[in-house]
N, C-alpha and C. Protein backbone atom coordinates (compact mmCIF):
# COMPACT_ATOMS: atom_id res chain seq x y z
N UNK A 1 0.86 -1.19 0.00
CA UNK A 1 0.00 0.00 0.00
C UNK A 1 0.89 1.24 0.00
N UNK A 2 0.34 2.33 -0.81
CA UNK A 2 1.18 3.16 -1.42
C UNK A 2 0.98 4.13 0.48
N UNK A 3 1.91 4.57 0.53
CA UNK A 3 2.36 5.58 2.09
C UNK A 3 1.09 6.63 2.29
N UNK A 4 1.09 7.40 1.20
CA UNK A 4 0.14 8.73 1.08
C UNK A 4 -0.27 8.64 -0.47
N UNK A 5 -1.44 7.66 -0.38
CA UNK A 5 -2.14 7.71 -1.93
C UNK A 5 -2.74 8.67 -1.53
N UNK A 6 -3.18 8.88 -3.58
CA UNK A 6 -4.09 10.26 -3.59
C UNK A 6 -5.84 9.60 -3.59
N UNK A 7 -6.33 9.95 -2.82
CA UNK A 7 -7.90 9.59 -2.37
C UNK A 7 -9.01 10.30 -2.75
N UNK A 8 -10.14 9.95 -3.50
CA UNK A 8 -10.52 10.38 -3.89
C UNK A 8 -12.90 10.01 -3.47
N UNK A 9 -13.25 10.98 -3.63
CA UNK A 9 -14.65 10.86 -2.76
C UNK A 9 -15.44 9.95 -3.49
N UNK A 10 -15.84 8.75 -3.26
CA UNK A 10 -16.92 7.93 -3.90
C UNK A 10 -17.98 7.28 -3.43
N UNK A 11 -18.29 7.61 -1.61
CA UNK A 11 -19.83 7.53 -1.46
C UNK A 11 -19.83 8.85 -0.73
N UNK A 12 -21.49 9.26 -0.23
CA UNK A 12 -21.98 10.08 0.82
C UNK A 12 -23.07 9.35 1.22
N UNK A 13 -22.61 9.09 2.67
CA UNK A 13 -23.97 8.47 3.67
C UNK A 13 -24.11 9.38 5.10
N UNK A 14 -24.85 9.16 5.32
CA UNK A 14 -25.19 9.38 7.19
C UNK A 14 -24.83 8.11 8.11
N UNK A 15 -24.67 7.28 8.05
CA UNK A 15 -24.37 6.19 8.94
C UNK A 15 -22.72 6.07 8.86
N UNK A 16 -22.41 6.68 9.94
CA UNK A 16 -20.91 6.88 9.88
C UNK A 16 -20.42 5.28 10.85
N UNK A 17 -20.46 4.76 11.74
CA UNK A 17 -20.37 3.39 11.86
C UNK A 17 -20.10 1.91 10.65
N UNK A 18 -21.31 2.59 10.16
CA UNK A 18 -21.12 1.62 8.59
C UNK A 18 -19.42 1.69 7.49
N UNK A 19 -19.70 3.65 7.58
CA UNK A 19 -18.43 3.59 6.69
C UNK A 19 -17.06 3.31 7.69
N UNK A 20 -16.77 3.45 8.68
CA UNK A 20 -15.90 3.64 9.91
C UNK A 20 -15.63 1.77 10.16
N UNK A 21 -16.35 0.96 9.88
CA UNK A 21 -16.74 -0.59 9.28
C UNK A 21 -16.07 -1.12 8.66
N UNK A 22 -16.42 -0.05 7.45
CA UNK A 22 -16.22 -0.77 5.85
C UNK A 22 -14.72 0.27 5.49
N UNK A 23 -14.30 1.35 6.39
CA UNK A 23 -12.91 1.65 6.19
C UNK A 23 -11.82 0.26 6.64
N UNK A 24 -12.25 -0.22 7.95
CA UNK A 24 -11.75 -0.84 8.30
C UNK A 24 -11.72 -2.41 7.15
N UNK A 25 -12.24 -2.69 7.08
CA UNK A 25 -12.24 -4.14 6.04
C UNK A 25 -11.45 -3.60 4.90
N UNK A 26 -11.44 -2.70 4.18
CA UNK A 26 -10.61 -2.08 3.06
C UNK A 26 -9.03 -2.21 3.90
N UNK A 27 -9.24 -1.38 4.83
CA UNK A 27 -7.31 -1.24 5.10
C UNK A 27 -6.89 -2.57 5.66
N UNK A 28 -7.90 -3.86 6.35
CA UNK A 28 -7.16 -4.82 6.47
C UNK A 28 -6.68 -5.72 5.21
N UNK A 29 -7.37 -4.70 3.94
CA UNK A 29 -7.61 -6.19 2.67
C UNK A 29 -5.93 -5.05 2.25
N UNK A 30 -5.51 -4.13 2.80
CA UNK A 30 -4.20 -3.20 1.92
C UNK A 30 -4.97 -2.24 1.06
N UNK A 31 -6.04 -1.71 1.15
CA UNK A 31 -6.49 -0.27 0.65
C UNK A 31 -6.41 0.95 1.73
N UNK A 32 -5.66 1.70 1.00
CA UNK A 32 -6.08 3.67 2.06
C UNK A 32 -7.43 3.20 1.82
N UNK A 33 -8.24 4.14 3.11
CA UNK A 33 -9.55 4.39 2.61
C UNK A 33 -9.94 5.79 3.81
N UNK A 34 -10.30 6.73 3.55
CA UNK A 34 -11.10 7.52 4.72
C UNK A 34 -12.32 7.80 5.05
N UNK A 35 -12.67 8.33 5.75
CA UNK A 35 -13.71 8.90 6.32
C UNK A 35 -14.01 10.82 6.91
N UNK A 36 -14.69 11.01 6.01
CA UNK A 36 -14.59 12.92 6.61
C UNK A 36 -16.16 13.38 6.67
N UNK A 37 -16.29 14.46 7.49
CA UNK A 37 -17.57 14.66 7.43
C UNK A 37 -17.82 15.83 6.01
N UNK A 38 -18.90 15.71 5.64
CA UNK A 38 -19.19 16.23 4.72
C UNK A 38 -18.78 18.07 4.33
N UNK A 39 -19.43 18.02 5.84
CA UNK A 39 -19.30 19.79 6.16
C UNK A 39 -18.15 20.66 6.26
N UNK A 40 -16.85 19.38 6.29
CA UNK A 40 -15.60 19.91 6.39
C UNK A 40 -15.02 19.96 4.77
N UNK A 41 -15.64 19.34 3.96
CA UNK A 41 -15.72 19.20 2.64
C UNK A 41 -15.92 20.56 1.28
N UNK A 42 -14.55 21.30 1.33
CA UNK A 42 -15.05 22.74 0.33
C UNK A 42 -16.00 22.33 -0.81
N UNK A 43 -16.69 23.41 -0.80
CA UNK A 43 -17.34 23.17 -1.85
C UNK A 43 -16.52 23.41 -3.17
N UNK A 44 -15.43 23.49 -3.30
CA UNK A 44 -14.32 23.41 -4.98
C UNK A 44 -13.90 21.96 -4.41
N UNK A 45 -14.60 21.04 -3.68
CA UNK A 45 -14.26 19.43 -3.87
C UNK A 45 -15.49 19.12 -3.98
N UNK A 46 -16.57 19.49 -4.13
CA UNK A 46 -17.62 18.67 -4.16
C UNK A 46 -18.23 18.00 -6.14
N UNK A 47 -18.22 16.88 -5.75
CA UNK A 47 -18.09 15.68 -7.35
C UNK A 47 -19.56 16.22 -7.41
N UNK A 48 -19.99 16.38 -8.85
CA UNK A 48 -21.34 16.54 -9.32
C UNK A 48 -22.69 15.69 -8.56
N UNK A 49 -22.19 14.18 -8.22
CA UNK A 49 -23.09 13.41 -7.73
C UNK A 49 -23.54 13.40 -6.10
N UNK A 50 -22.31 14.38 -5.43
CA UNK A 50 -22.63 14.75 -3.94
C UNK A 50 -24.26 15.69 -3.87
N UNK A 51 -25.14 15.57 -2.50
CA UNK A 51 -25.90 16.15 -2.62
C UNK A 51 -25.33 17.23 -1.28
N UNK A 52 -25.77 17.96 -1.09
CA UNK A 52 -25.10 18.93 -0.08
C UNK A 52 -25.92 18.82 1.03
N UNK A 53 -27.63 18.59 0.25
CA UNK A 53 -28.93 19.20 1.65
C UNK A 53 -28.35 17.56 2.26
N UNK A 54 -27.88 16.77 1.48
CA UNK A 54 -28.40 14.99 2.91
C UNK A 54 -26.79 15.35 3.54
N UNK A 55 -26.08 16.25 3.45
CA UNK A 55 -24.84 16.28 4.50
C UNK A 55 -23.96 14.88 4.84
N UNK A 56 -24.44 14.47 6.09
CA UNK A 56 -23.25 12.80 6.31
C UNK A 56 -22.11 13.19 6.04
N UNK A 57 -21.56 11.87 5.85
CA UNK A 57 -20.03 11.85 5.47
C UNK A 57 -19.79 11.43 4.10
N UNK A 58 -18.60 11.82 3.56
CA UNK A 58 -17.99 11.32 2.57
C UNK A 58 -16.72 10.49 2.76
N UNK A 59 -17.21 9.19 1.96
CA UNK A 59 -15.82 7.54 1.82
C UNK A 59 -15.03 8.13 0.91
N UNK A 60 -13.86 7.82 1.02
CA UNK A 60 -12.44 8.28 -0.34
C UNK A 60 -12.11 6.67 -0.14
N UNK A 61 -11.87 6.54 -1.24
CA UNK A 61 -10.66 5.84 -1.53
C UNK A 61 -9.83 6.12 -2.76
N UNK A 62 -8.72 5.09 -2.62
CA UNK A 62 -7.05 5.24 -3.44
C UNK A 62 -7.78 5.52 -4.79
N UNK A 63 -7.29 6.85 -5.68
CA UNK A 63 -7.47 6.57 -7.03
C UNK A 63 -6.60 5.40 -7.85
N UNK A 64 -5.72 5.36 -7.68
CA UNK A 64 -5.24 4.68 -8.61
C UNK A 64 -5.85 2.98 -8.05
N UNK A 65 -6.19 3.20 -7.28
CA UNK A 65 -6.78 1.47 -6.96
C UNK A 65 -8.38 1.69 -6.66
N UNK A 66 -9.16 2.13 -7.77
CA UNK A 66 -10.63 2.95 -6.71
C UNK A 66 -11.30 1.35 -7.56
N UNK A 67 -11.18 0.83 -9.06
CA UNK A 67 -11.99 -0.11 -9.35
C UNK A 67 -11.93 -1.46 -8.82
N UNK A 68 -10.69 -1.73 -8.28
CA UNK A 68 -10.38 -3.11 -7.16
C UNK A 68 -10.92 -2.73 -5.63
N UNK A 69 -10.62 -1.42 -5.33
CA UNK A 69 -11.71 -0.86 -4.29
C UNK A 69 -13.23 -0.78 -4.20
N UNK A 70 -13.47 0.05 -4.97
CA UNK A 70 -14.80 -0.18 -5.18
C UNK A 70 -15.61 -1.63 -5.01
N UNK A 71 -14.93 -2.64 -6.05
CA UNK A 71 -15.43 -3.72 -6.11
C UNK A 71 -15.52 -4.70 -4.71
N UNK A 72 -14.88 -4.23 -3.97
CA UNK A 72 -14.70 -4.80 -2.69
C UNK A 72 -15.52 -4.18 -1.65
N UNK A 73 -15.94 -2.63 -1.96
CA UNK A 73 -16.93 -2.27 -0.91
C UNK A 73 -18.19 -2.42 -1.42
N UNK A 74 -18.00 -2.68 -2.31
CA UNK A 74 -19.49 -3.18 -2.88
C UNK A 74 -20.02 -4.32 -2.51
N UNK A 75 -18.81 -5.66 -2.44
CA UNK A 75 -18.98 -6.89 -2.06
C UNK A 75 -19.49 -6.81 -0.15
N UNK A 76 -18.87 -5.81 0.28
CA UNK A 76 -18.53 -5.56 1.90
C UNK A 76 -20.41 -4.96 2.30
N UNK A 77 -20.64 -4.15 1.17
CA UNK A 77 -22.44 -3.81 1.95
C UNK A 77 -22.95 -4.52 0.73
N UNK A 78 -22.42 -5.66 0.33
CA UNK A 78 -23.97 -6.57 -0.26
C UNK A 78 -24.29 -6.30 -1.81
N UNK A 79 -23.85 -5.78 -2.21
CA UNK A 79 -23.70 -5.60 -3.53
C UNK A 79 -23.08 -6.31 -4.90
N UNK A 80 -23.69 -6.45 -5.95
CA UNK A 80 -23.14 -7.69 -6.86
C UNK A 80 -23.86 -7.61 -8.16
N UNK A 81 -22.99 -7.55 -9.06
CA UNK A 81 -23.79 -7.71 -10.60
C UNK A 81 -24.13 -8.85 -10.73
């Protein structure tokens, strides 16, 4: 795992336990992953698909590893093509 990957925002929820969870299962599998609250979040970072009024937190993970990531937090809350 890269020291200080560059991380990048790919969910927003309110159930911070869940993501605080599912950070944890990522960094034991060798992914960065964080957790921030939304509100600390400038708005010159906010991705088109963030909503601002549902607030919560925003998940990052590693860009350069976000589709082997992804695929794994997807597997982690139940998710599957």
């Amino acid at each position: 795992m890269n020291k200080n990957p560059e991380l990048i925002p790919v969910l927003q929820m309110d159930d911070l336990d869940a993501l605080n969870s599912a950070k944890k299962h990522l960094e034991e599998n060798g992914f960065a992953a964080e957790v921030r609250l939304f509100s600390e979040l400038p708005s010159s970072e906010h991705p088109d698909w963030i909503i601002p009024a549902n607030g919560g937190y925003i998940f990052y993970l590693e860009k350069d590893r976000y589709r082997e990531a992804m695929e794994m937090l997807g597997t982690y809350f139940g998710y599957s093509e």
